[in-house]
C-alpha atoms as a PDB file:
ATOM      1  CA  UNK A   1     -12.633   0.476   2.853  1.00  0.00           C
ATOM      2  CA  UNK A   2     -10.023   1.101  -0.002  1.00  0.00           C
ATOM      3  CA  UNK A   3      -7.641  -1.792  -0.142  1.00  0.00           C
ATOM      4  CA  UNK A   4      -3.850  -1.199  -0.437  1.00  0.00           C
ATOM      5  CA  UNK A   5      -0.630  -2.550  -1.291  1.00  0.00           C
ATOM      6  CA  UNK A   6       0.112  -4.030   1.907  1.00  0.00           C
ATOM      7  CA  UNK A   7      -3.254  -6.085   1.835  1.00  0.00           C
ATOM      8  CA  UNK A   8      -2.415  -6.833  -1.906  1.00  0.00           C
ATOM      9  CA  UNK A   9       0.994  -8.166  -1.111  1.00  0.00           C
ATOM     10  CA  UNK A  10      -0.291 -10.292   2.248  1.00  0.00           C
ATOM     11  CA  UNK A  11      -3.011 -12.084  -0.716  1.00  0.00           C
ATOM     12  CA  UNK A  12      -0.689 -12.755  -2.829  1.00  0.00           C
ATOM     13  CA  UNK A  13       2.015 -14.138  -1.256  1.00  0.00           C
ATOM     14  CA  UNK A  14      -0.411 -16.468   0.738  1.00  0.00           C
ATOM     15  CA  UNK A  15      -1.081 -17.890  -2.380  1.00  0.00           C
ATOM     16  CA  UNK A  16       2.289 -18.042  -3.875  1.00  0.00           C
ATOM     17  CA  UNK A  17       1.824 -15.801  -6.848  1.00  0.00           C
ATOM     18  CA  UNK A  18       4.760 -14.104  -8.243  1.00  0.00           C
ATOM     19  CA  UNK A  19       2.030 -11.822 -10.438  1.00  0.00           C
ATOM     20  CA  UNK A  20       0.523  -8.594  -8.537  1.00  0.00           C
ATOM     21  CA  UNK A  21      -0.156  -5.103  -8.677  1.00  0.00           C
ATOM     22  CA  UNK A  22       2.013  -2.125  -7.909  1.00  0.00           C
ATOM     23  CA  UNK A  23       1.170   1.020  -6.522  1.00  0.00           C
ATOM     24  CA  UNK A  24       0.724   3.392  -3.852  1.00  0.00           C
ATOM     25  CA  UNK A  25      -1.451   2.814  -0.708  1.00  0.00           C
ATOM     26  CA  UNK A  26      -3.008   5.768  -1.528  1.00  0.00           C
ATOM     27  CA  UNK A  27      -3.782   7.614  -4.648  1.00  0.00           C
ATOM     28  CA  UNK A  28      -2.663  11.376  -4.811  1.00  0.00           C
ATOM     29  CA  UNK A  29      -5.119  13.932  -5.002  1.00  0.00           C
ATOM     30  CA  UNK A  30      -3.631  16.500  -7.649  1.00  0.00           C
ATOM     31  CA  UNK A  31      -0.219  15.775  -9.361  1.00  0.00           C
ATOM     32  CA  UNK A  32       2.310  18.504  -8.953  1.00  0.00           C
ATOM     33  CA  UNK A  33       3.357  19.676 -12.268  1.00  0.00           C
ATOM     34  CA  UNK A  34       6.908  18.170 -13.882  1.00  0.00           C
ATOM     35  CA  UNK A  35       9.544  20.409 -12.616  1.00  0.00           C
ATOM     36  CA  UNK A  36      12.070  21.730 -15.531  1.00  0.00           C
ATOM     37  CA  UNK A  37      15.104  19.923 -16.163  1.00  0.00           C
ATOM     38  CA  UNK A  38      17.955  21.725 -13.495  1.00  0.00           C
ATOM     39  CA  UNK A  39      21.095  22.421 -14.570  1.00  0.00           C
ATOM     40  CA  UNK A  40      23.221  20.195 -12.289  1.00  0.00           C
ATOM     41  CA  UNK A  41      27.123  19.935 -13.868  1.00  0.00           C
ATOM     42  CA  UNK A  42      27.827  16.155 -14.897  1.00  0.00           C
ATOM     43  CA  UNK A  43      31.269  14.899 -14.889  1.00  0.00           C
ATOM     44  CA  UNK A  44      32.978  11.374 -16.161  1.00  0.00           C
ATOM     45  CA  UNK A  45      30.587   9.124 -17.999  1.00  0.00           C
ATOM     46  CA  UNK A  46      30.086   9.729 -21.834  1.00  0.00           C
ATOM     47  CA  UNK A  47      26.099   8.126 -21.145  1.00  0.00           C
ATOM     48  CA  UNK A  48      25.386  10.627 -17.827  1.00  0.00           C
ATOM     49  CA  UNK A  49      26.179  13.693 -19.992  1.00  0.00           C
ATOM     50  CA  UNK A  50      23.855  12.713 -22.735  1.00  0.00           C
ATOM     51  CA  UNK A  51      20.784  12.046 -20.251  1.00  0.00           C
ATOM     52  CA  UNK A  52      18.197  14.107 -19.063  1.00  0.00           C
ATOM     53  CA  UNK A  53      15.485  13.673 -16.520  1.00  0.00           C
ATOM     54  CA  UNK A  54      11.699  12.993 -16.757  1.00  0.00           C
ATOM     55  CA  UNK A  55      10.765  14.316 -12.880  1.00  0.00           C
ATOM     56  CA  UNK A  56      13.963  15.602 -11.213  1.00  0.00           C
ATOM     57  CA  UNK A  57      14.546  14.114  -8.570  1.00  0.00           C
ATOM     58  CA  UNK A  58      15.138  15.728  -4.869  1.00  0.00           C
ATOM     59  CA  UNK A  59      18.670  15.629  -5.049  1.00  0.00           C
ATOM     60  CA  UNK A  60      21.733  14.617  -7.670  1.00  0.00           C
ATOM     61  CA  UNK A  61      25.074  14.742  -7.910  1.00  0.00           C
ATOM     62  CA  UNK A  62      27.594  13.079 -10.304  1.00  0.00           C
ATOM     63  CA  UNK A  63      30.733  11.528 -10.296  1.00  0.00           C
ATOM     64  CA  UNK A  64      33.014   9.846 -12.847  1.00  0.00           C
ATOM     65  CA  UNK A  65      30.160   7.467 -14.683  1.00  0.00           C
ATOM     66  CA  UNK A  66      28.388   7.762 -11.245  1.00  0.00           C
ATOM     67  CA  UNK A  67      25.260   9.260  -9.892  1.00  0.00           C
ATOM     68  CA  UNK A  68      23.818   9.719  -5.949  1.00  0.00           C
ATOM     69  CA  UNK A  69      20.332  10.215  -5.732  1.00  0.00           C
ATOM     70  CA  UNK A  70      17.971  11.553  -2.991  1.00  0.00           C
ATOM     71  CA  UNK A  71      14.299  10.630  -4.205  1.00  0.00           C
ATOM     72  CA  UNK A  72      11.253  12.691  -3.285  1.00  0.00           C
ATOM     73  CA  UNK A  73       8.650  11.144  -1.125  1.00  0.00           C
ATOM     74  CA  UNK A  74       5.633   9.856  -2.371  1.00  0.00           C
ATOM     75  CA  UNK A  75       6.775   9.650  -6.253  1.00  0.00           C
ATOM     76  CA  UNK A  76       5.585   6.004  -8.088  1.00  0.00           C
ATOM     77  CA  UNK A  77       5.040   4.971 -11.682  1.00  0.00           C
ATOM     78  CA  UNK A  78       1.804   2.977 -11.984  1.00  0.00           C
ATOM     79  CA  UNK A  79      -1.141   2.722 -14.079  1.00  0.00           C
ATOM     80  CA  UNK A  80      -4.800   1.617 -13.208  1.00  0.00           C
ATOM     81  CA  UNK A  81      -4.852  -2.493 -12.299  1.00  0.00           C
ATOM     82  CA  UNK A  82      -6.693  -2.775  -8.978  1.00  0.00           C
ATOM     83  CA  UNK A  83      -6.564   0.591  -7.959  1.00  0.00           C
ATOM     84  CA  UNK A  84      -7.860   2.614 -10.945  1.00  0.00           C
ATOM     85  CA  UNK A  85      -5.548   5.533 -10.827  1.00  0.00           C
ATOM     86  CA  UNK A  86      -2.215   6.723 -12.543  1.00  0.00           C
ATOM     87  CA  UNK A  87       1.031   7.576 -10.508  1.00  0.00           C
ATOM     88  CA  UNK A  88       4.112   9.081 -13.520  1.00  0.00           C
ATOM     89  CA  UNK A  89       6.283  10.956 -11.135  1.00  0.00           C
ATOM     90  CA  UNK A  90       8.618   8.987 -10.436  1.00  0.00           C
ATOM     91  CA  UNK A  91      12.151   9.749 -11.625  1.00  0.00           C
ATOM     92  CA  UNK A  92      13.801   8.417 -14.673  1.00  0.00           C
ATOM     93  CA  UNK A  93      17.012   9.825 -16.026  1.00  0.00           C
ATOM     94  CA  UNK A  94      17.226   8.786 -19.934  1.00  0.00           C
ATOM     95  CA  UNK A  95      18.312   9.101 -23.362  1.00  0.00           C
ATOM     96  CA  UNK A  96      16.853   7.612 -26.649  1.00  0.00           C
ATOM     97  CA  UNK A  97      17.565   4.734 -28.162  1.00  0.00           C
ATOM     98  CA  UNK A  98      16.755   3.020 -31.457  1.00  0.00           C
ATOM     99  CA  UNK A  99      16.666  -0.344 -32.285  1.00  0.00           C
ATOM    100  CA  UNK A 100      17.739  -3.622 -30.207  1.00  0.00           C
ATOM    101  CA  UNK A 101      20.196  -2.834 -26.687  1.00  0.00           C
ATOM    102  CA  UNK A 102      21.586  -4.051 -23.891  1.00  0.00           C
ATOM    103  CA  UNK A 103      20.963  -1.541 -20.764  1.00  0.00           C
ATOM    104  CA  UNK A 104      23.187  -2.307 -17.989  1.00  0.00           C
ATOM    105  CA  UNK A 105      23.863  -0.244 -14.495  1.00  0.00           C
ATOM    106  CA  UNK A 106      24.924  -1.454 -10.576  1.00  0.00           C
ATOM    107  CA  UNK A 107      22.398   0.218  -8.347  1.00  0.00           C
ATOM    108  CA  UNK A 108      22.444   0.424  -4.588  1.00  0.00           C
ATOM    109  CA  UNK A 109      20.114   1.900  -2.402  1.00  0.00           C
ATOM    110  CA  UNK A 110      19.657   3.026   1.631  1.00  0.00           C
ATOM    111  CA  UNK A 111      16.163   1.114   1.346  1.00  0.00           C
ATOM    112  CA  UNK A 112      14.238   2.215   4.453  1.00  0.00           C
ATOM    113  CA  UNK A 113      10.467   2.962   3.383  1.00  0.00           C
ATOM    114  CA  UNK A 114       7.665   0.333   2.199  1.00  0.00           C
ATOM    115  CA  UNK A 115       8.241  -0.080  -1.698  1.00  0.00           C
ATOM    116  CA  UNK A 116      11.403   2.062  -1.749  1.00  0.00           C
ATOM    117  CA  UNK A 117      12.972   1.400  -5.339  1.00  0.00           C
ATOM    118  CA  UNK A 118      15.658   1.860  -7.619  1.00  0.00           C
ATOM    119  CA  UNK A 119      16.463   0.034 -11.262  1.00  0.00           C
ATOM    120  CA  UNK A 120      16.248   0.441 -14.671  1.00  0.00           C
ATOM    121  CA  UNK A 121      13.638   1.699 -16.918  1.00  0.00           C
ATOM    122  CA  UNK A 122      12.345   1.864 -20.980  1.00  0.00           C
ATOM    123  CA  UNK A 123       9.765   3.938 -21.725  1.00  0.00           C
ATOM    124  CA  UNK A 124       7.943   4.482 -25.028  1.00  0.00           C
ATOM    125  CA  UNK A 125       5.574   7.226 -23.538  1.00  0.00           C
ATOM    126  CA  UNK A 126       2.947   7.420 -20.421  1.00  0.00           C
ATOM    127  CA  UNK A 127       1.076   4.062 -21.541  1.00  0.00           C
ATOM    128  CA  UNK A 128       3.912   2.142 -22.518  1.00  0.00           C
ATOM    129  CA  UNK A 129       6.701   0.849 -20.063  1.00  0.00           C
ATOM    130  CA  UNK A 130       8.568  -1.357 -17.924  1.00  0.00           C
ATOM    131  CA  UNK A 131      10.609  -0.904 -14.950  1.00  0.00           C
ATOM    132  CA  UNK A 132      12.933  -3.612 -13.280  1.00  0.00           C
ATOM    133  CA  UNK A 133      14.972  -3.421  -9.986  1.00  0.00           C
ATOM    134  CA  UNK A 134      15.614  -3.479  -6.216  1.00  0.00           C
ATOM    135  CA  UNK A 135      12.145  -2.923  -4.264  1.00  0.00           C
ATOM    136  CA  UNK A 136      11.557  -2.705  -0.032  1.00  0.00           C
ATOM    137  CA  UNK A 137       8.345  -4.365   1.176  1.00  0.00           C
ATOM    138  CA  UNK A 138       7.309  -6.884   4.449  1.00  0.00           C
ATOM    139  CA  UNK A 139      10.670  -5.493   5.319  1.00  0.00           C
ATOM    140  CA  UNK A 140      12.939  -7.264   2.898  1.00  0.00           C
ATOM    141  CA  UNK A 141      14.240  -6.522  -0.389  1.00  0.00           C
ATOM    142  CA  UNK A 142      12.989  -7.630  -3.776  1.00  0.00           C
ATOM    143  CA  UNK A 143      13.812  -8.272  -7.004  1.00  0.00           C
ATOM    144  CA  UNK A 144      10.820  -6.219  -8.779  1.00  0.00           C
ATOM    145  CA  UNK A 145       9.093  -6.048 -12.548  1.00  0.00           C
ATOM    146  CA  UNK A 146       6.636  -4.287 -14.296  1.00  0.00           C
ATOM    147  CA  UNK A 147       5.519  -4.133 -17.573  1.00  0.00           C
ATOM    148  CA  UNK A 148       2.692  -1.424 -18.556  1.00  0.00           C
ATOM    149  CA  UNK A 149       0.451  -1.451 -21.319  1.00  0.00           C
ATOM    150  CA  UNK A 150      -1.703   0.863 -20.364  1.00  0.00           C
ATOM    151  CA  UNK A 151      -2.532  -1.272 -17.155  1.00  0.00           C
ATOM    152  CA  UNK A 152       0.375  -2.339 -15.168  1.00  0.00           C
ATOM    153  CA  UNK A 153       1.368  -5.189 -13.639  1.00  0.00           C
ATOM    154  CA  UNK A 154       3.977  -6.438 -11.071  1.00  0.00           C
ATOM    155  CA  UNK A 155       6.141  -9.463 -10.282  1.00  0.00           C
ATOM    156  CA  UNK A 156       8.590 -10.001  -7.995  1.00  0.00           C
ATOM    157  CA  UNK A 157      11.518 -12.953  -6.541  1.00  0.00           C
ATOM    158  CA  UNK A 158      13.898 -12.429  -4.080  1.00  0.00           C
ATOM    159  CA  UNK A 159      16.587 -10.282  -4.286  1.00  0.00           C
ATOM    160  CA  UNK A 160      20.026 -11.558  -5.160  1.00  0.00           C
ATOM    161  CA  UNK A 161      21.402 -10.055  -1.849  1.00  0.00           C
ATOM    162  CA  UNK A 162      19.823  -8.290   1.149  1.00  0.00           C
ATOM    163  CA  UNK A 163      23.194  -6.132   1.450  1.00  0.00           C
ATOM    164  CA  UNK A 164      25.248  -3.842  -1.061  1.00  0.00           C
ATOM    165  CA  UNK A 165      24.522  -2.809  -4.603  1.00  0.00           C
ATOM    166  CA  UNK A 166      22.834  -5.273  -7.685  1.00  0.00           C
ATOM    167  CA  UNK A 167      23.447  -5.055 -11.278  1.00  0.00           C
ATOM    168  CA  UNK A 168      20.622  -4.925 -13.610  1.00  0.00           C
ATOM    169  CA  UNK A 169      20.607  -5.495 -17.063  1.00  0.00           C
ATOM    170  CA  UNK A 170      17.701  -4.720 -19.994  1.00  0.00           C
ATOM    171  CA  UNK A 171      17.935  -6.595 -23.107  1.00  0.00           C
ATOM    172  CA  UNK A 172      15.704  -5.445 -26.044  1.00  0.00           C
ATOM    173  CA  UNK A 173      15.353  -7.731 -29.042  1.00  0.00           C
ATOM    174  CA  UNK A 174      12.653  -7.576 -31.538  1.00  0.00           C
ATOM    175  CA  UNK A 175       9.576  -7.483 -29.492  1.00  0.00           C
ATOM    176  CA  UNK A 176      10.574  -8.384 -26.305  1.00  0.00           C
ATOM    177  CA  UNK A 177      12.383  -6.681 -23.466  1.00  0.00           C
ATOM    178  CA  UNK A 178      13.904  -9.216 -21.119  1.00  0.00           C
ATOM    179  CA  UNK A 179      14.904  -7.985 -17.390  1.00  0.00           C
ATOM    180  CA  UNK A 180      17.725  -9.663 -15.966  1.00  0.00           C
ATOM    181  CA  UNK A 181      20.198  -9.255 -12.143  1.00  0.00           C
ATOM    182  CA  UNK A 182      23.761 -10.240 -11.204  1.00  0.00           C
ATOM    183  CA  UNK A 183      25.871  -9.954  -7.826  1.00  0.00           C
ATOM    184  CA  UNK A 184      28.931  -9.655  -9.994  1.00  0.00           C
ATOM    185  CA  UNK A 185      27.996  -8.349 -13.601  1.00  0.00           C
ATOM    186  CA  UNK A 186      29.249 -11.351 -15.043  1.00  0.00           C
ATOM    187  CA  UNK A 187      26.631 -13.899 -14.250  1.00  0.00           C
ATOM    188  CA  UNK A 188      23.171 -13.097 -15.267  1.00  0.00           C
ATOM    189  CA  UNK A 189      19.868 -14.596 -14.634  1.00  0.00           C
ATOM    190  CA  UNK A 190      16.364 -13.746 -16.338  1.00  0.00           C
ATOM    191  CA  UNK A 191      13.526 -12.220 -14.230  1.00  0.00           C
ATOM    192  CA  UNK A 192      10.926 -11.770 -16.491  1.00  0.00           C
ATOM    193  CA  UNK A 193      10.373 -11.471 -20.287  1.00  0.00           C
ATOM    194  CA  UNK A 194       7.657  -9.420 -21.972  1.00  0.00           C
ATOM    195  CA  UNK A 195       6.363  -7.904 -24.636  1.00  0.00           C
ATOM    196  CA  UNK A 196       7.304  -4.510 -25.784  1.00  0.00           C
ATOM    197  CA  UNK A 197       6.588  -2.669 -29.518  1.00  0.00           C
ATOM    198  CA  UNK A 198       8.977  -3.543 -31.683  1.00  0.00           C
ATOM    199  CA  UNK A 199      10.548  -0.999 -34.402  1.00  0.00           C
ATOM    200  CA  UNK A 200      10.171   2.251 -32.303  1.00  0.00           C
ATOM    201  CA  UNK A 201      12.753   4.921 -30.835  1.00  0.00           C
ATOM    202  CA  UNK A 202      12.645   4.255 -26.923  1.00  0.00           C
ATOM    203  CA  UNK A 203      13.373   6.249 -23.574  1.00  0.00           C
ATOM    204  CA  UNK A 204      16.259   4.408 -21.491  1.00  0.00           C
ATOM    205  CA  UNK A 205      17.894   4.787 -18.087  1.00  0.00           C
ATOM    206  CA  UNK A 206      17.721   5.050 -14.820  1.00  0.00           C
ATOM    207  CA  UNK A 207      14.646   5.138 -12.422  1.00  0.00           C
ATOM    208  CA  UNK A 208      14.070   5.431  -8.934  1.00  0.00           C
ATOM    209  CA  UNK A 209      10.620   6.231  -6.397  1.00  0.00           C
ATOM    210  CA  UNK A 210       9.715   6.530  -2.988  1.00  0.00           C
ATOM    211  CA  UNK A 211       5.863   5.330  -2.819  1.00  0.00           C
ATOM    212  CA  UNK A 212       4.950   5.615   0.416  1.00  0.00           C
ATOM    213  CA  UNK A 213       8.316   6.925   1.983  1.00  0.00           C
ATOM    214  CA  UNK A 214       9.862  10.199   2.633  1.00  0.00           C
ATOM    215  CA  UNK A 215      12.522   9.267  -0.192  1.00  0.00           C
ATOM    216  CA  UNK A 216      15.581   7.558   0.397  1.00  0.00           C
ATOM    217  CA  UNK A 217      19.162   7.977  -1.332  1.00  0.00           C
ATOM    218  CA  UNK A 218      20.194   5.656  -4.251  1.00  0.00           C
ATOM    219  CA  UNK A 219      23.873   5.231  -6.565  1.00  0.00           C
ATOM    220  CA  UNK A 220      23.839   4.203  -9.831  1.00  0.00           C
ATOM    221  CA  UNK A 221      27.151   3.328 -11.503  1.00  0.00           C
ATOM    222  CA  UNK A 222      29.300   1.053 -14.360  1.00  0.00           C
ATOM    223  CA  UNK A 223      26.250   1.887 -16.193  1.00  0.00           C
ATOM    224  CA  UNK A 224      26.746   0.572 -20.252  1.00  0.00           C
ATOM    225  CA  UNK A 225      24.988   1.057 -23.268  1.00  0.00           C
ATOM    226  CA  UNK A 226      25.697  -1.853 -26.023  1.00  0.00           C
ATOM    227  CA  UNK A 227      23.629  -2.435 -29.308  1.00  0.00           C
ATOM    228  CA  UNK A 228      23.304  -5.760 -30.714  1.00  0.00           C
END
C-alpha cells in the first residue's frame, strides 16, 4: 500500500523530527492545464496592481492593499521526495524581483481541511522554490517550510497562534532566503534558513493550496516590499 502524508507526519513526529516531506495523499492523475490570468479589477495597494497569478485561484477579490481568497481543492506545490511525483498548481500571486528583499504580508485563513495553507512564496521556476506559512494537519495549525531544489522538503514548529491572522516575512540576502513569523509585525523570529541561487531575477508573493481539501478562504494584507 502507498503511504501518505498522514502516515508520514504520525513517523515523524514520533521521533521528534522537525524535517519531513510535503505532499498530497494522493498523486493526481492528469494535471489540468494553467488557466489564463482573469481580469479581476484591483483596487488600493501599489504591490496588488503590479502582480499577476501563476494558477488562478477559485475565487479573488481585492480591497485597499488587501486580497480574499477562495482556493481550489486539491491544488499543492511539491516535488518528488518520498512520493516521486510533482504537484505545481497551487496558487501564487507574484511579481519579479531583483536582487536582495524583504517580503512581508499578514495572512489569515478559515483552515478546515488536512494541510490547508496560506504564506508566502519565491520562486525561480518549477525546480527552484520555497514556500513558508500557516499549514492545518493532526488538527492544529503549523508554522510550515519548504525549500525545493528539485526535491522538496518540509519542516514545520508550531504556529505562533491557533486563532486570527500571522505575519510572515521573507528575507533574501546573497544566497540565502531566511523565513521568518510575528503576532504583531514588529517582533520577528527565524523559522528556517536555506539556500537559494544567488544573483538571479526571482518570482515573489503570495501563495495559498488546498491539498487534500475542498479549498478554504484565505486574506492577505499590510503586505510590503523593501530592498536592502
Amino acid at each position: 500500500m502507498r503511504p501518505t502524508r498522514r502516515d508520514f507526519v504520525g513517523i515523524s513526529l514520533a521521533a521528534a523530527t522537525a524535517a519531513a516531506t510535503h505532499a498530497s495523499a494522493q498523486a493526481p492523475t492528469q494535471q489540468a492545464p494553467t488557466e489564463k490570468p482573469k481580469l479581476v479589477p484591483r483596487t488600493g495597494g501599489d504591490l496588488l496592481t503590479r502582480m499577476s497569478w501563476l494558477n488562478p485561484p477559485a475565487h479573488e477579490h481585492y480591497g485597499d492593499g488587501k486580497l480574499d481568497v477562495r482556493s481550489k481543492g486539491k491544488t499543492d506545490f511539491w516535488r518528488k521526495t518520498f512520493y516521486g511525483y510533482v504537484t505545481d498548481n497551487g496558487h501564487f500571486l507574484h511579481l519579479p524581483v531583483a536582487g536582495e528583499f524583504k517580503f512581508t504580508a499578514r495572512i489569515g485563513g478559515n483552515y478546515a481541511a488536512l494541510y490547508d495553507q496560506a504564506g508566502l512564496m519565491v520562486r525561480l521556476d518549477e525546480k527552484r522554490w520555497m514556500k513558508c506559512g500557516t499549514e492545518l494537519f493532526e488538527n492544529k495549525r503549523w508554522a510550515s517550510v519548504v525549500f525545493t531544489h528539485d526535491f522538496s522538503d518540509w519542516s514545520t514548529l508550531e504556529d505562533l497562534t491557533q486563532v486570527g491572522p500571522v505575519y510572515w516575512r521573507i528575507v533574501r540576502t546573497r544566497d540565502s532566503i531566511e523565513a521568518q513569523c510575528s503576532k504583531d509585525g514588529e517582533r520577528f523570529q527565524t523559522v528556517r534558513q536555506g539556500y537559494f541561487p544567488p544573483a538571479v531575477e526571482v518570482k515573489v508573493g503570495l501563495m495559498c493550496a488546498a491539498p487534500e481539501g475542498p479549498g478554504f478562504d484565505c486574506v492577505f494584507d499590510q503586505i510590503s516590499l523593501d530592498n536592502i
